[in-house]
Protein backbone atom coordinates (compact mmCIF):
# COMPACT_ATOMS: atom_id res chain seq x y z
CA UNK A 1 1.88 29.09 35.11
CA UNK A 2 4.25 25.96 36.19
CA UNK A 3 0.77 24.02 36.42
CA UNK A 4 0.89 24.26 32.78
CA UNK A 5 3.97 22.65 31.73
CA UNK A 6 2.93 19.51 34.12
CA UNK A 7 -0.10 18.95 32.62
CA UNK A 8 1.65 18.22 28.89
CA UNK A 9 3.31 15.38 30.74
CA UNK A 10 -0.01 12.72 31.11
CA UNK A 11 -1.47 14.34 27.54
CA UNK A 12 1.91 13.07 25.85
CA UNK A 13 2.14 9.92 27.64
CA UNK A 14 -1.62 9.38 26.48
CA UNK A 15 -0.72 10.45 22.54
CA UNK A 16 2.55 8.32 22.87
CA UNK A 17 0.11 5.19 24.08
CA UNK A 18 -1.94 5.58 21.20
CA UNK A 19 0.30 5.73 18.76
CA UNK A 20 2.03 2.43 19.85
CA UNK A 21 -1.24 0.94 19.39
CA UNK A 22 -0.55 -1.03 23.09
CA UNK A 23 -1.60 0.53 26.83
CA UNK A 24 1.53 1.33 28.67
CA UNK A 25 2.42 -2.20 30.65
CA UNK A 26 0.16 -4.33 28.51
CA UNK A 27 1.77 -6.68 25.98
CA UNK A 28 0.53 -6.36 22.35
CA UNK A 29 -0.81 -9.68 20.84
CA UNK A 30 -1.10 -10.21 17.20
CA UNK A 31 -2.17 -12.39 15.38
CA UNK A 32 -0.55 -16.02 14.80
CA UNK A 33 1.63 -15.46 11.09
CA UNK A 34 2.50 -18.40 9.04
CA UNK A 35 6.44 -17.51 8.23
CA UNK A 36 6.28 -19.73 5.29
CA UNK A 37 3.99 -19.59 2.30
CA UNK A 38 0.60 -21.74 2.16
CA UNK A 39 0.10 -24.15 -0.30
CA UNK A 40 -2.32 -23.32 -2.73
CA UNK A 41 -4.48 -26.02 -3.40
CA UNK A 42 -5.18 -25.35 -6.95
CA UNK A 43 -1.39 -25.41 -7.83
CA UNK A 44 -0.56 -28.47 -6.13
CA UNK A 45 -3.26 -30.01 -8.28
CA UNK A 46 -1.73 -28.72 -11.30
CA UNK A 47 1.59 -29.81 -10.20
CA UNK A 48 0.84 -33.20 -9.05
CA UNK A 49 -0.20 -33.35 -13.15
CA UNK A 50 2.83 -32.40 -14.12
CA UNK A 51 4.63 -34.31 -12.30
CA UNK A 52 3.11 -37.23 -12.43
CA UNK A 53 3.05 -36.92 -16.56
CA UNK A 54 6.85 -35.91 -16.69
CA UNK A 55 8.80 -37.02 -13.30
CA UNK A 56 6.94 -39.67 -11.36
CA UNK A 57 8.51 -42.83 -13.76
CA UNK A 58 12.07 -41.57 -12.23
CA UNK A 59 11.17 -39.97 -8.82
CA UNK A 60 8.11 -42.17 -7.89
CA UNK A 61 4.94 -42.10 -8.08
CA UNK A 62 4.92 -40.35 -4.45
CA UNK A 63 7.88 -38.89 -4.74
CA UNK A 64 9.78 -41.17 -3.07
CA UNK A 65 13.01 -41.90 -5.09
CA UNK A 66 14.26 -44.87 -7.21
CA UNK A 67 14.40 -48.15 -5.20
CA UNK A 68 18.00 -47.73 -3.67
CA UNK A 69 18.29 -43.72 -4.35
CA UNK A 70 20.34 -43.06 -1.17
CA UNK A 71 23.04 -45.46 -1.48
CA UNK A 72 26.04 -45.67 -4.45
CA UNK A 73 25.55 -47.48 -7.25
CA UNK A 74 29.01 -49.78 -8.24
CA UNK A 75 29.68 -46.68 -10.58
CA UNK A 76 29.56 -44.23 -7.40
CA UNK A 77 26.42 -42.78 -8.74
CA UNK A 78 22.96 -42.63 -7.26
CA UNK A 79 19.40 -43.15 -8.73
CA UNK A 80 16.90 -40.80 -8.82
CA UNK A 81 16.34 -39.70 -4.91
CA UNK A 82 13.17 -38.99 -3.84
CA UNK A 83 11.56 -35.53 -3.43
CA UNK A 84 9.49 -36.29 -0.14
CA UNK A 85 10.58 -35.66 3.41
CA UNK A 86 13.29 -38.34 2.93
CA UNK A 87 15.22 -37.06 0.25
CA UNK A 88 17.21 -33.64 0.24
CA UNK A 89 14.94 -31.69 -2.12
CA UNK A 90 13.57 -29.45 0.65
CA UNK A 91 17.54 -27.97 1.94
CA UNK A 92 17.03 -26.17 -1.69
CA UNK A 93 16.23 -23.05 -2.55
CA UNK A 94 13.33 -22.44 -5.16
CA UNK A 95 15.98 -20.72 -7.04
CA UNK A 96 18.22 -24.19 -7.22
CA UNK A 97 14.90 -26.76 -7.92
CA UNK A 98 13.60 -24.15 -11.17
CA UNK A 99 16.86 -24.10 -12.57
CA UNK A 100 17.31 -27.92 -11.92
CA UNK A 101 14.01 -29.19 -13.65
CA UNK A 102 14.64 -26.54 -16.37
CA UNK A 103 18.04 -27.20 -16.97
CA UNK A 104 18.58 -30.11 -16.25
CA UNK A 105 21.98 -31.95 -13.44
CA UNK A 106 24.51 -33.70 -14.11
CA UNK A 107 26.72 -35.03 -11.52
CA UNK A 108 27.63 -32.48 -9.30
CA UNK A 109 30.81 -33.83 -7.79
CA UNK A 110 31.96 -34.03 -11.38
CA UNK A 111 32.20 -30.85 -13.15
CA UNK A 112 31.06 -30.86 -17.06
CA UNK A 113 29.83 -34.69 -16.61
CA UNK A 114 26.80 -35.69 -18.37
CA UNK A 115 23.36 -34.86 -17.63
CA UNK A 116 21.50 -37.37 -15.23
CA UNK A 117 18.65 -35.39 -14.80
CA UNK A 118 17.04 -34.16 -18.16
CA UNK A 119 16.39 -30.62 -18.93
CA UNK A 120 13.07 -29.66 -19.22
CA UNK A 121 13.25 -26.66 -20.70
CA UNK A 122 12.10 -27.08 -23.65
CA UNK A 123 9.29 -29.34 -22.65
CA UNK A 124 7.33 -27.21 -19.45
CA UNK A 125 6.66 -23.79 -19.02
CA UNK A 126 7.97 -22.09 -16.59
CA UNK A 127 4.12 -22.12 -14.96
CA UNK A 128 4.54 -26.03 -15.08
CA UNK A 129 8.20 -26.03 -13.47
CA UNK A 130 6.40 -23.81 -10.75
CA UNK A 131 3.76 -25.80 -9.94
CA UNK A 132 5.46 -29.13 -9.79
CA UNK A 133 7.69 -27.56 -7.40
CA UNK A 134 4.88 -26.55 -5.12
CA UNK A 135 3.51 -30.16 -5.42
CA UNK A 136 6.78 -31.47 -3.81
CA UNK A 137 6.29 -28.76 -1.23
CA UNK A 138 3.01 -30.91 0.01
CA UNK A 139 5.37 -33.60 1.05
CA UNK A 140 7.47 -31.77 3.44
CA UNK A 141 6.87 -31.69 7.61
CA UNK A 142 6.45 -27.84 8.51
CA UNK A 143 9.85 -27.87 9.87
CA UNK A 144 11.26 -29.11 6.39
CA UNK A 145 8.75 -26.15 4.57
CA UNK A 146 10.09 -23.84 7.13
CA UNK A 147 13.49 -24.76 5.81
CA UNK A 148 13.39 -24.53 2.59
CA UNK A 149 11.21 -21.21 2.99
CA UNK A 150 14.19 -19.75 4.94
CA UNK A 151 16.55 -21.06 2.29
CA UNK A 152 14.51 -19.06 -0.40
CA UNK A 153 14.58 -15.90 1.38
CA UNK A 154 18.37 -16.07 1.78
CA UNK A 155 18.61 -17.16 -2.03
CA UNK A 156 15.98 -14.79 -3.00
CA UNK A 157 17.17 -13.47 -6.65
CA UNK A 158 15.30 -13.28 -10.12
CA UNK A 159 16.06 -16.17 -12.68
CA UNK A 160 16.60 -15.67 -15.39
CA UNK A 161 14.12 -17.47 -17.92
CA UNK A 162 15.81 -18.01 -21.84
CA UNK A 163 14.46 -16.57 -24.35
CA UNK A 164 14.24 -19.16 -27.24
């Protein structure tokens, strides 16, 4: 009868293998996963509309920022920067860019100062703000999607949309 407490030994190492889903000492391989999301194609049409209708005669028509946007104007302000790999748009969270376009920026090293950046609110839906934001995404290098993906996740909470 001892014989029959060994032989539980190879059938549990054999159920324990196939649960795992891997042999014992072979390595599992998966499938390549894109950590970030895809662009979908149909929405970064849509936004490039937007855009180029509401943001483009500030931000460029490629969204590469007002002649000068990185450097001080005499008033210590700066012009419209651009949205493309060379600006900062992409160390945002989603979060931050919806609640920019829709409510607008003023300057943020001056608290209560005048808006720079218009509010949009009241002039895209939030499907528009959405899209145009995924338009800008096309710009970015992987790395920079990768970023502002991670940025997202760590960000991740519901905003609020106004209820007119």
């Amino acid at each position: 009868m001892n014989w029959a407490r060994w032989i539980w030994i190879p059938v549990l190492t054999l159920g324990l293998t196939a649960c795992t889903g891997q042999a014992s000492g072979s390595p599992m391989v998966s499938a390549p996963v894109t950590p970030y999301s895809t662009l979908d194609p149909a929405q970064v049409a849509r936004g490039q509309q937007v855009y180029t209708q509401y943001c483009s005669s500030c931000h460029g028509v490629n969204a590469q920022g007002a002649p000068g946007w990185a450097t001080p104007g005499p008033d210590g302000l700066y012009l419209p920067p651009a949205h493309d790999d060379s600006g900062h748009t992409w160390h945002h969270s989603d979060r931050v860019l919806y609640e920019t376009v829709r409510d607008g920026m003023g300057d943020p090293l001056r608290p209560n100062s005048p808006l720079r950046m218009p509010a949009f609110a009241d002039k895209l839906s939030d499907a528009e703000i959405r899209v145009a934001i995924e338009y800008l995404k096309s710009f970015w290098s992987d790395e920079h999607r990768q970023y502002q993906f991670d940025q997202t996740l760590k960000d991740f909470r519901p905003t609020p949309t106004p209820v007119p």
